[in-house]
C-alpha atoms as a PDB file:
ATOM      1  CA  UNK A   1       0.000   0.000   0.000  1.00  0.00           C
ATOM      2  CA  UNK A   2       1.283   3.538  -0.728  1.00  0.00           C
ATOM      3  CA  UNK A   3       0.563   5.877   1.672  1.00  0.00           C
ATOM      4  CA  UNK A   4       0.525   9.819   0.435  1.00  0.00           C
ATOM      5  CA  UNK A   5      -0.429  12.989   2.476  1.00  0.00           C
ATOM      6  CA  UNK A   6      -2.436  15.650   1.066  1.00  0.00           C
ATOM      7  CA  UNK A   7      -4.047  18.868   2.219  1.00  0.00           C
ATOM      8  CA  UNK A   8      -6.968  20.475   0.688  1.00  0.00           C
ATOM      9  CA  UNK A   9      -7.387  21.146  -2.581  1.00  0.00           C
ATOM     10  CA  UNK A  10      -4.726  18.382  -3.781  1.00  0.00           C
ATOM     11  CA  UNK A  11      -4.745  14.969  -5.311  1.00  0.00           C
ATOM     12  CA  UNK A  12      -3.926  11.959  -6.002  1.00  0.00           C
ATOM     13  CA  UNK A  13      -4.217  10.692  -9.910  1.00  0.00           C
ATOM     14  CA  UNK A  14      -4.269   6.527 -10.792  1.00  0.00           C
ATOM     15  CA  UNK A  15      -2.820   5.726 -14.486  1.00  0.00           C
ATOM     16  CA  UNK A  16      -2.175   2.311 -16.118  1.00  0.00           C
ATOM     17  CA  UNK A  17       1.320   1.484 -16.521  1.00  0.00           C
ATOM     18  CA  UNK A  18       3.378   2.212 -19.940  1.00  0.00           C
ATOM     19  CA  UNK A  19       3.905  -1.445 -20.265  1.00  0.00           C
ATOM     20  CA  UNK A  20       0.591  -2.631 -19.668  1.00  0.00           C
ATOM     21  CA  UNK A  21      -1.360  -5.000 -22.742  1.00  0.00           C
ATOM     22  CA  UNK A  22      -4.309  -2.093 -23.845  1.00  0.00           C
ATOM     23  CA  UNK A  23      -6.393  -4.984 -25.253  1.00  0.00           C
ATOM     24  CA  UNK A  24      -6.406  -6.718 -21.550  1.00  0.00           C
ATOM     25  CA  UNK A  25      -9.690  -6.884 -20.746  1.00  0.00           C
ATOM     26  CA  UNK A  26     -10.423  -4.603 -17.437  1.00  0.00           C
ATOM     27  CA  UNK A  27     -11.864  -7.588 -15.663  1.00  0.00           C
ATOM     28  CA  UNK A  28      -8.371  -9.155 -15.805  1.00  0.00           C
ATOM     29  CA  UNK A  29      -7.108  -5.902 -14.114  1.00  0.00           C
ATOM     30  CA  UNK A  30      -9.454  -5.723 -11.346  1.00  0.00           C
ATOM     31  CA  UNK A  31      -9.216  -9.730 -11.330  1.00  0.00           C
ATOM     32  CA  UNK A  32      -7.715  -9.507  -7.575  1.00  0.00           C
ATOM     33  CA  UNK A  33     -10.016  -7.003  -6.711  1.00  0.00           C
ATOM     34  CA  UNK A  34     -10.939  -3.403  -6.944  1.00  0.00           C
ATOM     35  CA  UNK A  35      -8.332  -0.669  -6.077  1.00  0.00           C
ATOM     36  CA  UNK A  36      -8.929   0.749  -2.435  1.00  0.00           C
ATOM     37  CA  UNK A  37      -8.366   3.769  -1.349  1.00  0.00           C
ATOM     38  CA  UNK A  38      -8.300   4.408   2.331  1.00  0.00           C
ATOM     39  CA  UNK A  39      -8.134   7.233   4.947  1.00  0.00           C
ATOM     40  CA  UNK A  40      -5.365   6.343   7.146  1.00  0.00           C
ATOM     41  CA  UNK A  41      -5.170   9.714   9.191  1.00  0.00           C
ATOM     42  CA  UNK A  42      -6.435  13.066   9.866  1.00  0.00           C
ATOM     43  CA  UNK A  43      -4.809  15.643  11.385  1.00  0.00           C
ATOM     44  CA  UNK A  44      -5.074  19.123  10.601  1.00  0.00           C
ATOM     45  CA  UNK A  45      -5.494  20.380   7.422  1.00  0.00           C
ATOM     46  CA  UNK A  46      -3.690  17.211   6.279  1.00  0.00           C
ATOM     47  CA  UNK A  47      -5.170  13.915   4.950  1.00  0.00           C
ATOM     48  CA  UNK A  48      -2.702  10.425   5.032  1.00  0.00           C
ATOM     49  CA  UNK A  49      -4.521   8.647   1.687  1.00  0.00           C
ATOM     50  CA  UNK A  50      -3.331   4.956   1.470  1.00  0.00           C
ATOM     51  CA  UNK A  51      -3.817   3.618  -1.563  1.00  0.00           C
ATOM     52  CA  UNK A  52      -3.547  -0.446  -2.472  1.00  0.00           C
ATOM     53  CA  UNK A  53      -3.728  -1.342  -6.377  1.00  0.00           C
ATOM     54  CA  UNK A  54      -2.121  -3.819  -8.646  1.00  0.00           C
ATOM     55  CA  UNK A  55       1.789  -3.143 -10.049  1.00  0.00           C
ATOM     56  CA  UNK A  56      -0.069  -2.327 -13.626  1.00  0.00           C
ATOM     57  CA  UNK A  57      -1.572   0.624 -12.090  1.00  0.00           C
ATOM     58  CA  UNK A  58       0.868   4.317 -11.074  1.00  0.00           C
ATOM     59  CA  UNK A  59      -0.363   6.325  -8.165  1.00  0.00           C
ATOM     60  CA  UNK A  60       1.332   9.693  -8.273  1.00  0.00           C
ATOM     61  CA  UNK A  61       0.694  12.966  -6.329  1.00  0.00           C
ATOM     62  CA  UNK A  62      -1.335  15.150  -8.902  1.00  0.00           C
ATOM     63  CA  UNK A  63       2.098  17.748  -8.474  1.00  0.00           C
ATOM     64  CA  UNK A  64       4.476  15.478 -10.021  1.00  0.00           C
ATOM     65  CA  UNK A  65       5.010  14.677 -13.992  1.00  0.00           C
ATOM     66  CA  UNK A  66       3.838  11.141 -15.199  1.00  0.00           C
ATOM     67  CA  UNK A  67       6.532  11.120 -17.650  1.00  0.00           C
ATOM     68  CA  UNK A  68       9.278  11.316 -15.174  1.00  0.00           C
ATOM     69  CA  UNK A  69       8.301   8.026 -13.307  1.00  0.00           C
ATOM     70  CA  UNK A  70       8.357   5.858 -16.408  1.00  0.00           C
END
């Protein structure tokens, strides 16, 4: 699980990876289950977001270029 913090007014974006099969059916990708997304903390003005997904999906902080984490 990867665990980001965030305050108001930021996000979180999920992408498929660059190496993933585009003609794999999205049941196959969600085959272990759906991707959760779960508050971990409060405190403040700040949020602790863990989020648990299969390696063929990229969780980056909204701030940060995809193309640098290929």
């Amino acid at each position: 699980m990867l665990v980001l913090t965030r305050r108001v007014g930021e996000s979180l974006r999920i992408y498929l990876d660059d190496n993933i099969d585009l003609t794999m059916p999205v049941g196959q990708l969600f085959a272990d289950g759906p991707i959760e997304v779960m508050v971990v903390r409060c405190s403040g003005s700040q949020v602790k977001i863990g989020v648990a997904a299969r390696s063929e999906f990229v969780v980056l902080r909204s701030e940060l270029d995809r193309k640098s984490h290929r």
